[in-house]
N, C-alpha and C. Protein backbone atom coordinates (compact mmCIF):
# COMPACT_ATOMS: atom_id res chain seq x y z
N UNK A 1 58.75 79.44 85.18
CA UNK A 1 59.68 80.30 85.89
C UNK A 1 60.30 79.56 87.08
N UNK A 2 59.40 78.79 88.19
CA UNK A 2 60.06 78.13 89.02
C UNK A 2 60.90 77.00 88.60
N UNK A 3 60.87 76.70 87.52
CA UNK A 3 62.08 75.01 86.80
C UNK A 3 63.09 75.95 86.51
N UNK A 4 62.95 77.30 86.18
CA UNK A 4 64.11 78.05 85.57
C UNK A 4 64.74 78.39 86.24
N UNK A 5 64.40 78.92 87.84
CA UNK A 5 64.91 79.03 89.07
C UNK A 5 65.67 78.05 89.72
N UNK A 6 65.17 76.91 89.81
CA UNK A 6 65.20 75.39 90.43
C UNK A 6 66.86 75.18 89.75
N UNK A 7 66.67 75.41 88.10
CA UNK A 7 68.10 74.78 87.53
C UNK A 7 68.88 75.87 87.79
N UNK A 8 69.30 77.07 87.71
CA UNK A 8 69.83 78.32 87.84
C UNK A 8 70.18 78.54 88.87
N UNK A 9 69.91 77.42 90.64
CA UNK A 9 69.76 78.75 91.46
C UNK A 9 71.40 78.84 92.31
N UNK A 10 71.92 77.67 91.55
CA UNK A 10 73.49 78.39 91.78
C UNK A 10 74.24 78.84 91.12
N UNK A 11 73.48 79.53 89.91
CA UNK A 11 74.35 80.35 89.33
C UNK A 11 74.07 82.02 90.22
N UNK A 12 72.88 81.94 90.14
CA UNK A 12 72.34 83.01 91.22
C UNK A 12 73.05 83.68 92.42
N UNK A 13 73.01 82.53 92.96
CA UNK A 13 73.90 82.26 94.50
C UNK A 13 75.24 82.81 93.75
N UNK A 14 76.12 82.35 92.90
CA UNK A 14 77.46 82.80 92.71
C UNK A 14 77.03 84.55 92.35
N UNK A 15 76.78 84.86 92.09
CA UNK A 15 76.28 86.23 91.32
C UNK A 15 76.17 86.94 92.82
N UNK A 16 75.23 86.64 93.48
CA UNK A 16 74.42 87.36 94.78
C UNK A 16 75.91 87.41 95.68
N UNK A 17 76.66 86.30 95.77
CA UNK A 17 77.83 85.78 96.48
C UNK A 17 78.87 87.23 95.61
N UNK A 18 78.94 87.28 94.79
CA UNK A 18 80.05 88.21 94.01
C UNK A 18 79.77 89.35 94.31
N UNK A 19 78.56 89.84 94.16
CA UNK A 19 78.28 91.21 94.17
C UNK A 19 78.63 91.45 95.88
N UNK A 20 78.04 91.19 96.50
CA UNK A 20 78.89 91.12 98.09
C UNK A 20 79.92 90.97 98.41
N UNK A 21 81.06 90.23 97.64
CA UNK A 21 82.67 90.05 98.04
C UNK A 21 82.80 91.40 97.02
N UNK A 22 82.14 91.70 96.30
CA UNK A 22 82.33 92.77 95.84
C UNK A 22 82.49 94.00 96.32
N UNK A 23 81.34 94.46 96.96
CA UNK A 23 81.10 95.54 97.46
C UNK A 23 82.48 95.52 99.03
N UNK A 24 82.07 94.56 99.51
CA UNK A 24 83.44 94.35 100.74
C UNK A 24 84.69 94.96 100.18
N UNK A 25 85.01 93.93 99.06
CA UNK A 25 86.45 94.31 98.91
C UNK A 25 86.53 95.80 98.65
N UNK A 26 85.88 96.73 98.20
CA UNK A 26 85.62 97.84 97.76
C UNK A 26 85.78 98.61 98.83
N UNK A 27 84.63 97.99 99.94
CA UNK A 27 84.65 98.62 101.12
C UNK A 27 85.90 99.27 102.17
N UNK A 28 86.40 97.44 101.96
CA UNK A 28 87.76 97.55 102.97
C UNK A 28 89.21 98.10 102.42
N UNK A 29 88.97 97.28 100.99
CA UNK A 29 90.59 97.17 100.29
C UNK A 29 90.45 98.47 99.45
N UNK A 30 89.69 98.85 98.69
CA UNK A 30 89.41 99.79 97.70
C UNK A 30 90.57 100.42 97.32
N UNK A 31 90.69 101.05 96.35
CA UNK A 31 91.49 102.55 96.40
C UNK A 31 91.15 103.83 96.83
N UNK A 32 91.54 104.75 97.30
CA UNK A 32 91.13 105.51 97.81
C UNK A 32 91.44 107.25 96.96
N UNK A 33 92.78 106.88 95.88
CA UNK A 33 93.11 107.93 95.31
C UNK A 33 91.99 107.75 94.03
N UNK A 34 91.55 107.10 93.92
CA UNK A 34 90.76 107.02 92.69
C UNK A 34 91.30 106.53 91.28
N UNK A 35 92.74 106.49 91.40
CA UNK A 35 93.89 106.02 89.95
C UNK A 35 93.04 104.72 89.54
N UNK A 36 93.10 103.55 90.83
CA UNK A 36 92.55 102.27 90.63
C UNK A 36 91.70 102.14 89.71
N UNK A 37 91.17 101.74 88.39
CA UNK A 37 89.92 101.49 87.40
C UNK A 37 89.00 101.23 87.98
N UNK A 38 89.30 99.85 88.58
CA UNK A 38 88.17 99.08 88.93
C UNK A 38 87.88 98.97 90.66
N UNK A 39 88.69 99.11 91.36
CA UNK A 39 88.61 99.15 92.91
C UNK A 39 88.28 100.41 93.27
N UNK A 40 88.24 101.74 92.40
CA UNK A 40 87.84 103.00 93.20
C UNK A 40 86.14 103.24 93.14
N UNK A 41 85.94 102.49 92.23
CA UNK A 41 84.28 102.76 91.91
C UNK A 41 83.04 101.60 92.25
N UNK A 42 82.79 101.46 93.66
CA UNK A 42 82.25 100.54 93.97
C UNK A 42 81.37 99.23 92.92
N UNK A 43 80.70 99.93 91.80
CA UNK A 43 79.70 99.69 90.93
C UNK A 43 80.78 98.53 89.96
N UNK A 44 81.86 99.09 89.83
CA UNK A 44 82.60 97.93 88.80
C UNK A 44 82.97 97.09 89.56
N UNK A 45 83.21 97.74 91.05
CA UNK A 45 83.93 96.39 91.54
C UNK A 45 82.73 95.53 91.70
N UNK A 46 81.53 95.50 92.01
CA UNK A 46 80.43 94.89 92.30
C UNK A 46 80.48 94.41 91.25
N UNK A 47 80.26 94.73 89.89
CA UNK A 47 80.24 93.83 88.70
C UNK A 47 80.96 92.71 88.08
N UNK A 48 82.27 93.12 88.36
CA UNK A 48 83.17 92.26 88.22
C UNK A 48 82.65 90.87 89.69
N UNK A 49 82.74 91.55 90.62
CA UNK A 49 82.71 90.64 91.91
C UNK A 49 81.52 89.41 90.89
N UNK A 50 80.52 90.26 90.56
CA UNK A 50 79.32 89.29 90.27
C UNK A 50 79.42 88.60 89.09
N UNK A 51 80.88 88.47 88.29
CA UNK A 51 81.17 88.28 86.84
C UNK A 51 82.02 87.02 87.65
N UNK A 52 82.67 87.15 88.83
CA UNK A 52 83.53 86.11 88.88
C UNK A 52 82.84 85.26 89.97
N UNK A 53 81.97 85.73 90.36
CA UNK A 53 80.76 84.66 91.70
C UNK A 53 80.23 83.81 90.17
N UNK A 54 80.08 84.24 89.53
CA UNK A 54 79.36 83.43 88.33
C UNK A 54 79.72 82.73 88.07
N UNK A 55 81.12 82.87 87.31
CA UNK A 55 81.99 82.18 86.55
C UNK A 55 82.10 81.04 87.80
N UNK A 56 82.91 81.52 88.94
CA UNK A 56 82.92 80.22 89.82
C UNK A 56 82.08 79.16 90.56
N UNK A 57 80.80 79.78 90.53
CA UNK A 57 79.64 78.88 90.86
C UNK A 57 79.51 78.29 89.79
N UNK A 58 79.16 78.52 88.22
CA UNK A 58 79.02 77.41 87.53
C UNK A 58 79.67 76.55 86.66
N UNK A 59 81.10 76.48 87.73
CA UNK A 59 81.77 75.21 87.71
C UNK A 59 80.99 74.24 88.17
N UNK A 60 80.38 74.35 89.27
CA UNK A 60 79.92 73.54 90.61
C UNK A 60 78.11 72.99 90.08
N UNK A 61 78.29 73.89 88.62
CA UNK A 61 76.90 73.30 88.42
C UNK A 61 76.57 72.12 87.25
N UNK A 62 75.61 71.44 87.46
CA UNK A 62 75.12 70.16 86.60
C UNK A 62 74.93 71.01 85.06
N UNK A 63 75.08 70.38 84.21
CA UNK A 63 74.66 70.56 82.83
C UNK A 63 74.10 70.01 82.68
N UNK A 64 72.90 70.56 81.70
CA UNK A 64 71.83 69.26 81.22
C UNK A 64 72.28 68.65 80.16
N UNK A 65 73.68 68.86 79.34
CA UNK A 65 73.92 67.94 78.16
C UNK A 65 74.80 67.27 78.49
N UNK A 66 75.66 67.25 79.54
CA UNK A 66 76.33 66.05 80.58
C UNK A 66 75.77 64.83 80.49
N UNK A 67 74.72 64.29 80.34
CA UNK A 67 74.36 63.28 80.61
C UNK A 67 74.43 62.26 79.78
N UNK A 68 75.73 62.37 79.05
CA UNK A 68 75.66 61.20 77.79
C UNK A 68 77.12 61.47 77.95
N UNK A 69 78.34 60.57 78.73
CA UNK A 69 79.52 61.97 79.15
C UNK A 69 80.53 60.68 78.22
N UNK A 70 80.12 59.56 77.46
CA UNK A 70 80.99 58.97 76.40
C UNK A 70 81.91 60.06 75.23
N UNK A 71 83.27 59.45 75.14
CA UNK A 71 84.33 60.32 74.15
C UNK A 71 84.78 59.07 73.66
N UNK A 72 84.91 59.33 72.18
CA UNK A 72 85.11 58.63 71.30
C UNK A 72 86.23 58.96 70.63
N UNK A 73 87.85 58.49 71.10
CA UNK A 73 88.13 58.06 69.87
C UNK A 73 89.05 57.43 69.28
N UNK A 74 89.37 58.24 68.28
CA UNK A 74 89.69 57.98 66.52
C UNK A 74 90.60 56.60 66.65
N UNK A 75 91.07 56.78 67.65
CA UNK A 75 92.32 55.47 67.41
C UNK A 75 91.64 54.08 67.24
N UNK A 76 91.55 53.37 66.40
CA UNK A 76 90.72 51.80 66.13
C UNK A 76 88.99 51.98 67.21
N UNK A 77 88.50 53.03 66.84
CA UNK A 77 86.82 53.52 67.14
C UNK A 77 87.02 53.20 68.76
N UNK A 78 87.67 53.17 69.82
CA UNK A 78 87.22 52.64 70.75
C UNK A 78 86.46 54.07 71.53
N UNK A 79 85.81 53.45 72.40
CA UNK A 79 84.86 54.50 73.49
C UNK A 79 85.49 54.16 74.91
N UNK A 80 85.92 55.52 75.53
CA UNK A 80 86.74 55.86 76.61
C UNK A 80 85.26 55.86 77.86
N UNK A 81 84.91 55.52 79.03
CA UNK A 81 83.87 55.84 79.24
C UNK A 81 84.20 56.71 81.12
């Protein structure tokens, strides 16, 4: 569990990070007539918030199959490195 943590923990961080710009934006910006889908109901906006803390933290993260980062190709076999 702690190696699973250790590799994960900025995906975490983006998630924990989302759900908080989440709830803010909700807070401050929200809608207030309720029309809005996703800005009138704190809970989606939090979800989404924590869908896109995700997505953007694990840009920023290492892959473990990165580590062989050679492309090969087709034109007369050469390796680009």
């Amino acid at each position: 569990m702690k190696d699973f943590l250790l590799k994960h923990w900025l995906r975490f961080a983006g998630v924990a990070t989302g759900l908080l710009g989440g709830w803010l934006y909700y807070y401050y910006v929200g809608c207030l007539s309720g029309t809005c889908p996703i800005t009138s109901n704190p809970y989606k906006m939090m979800l989404y918030g924590a869908v896109m803390g995700y997505l953007l933290f694990d840009i920023f993260s290492k892959d473990a199959t990165g580590k062989n980062n050679k492309e090969i190709v087709n034109n007369n076999d050469k390796e680009i490195e």
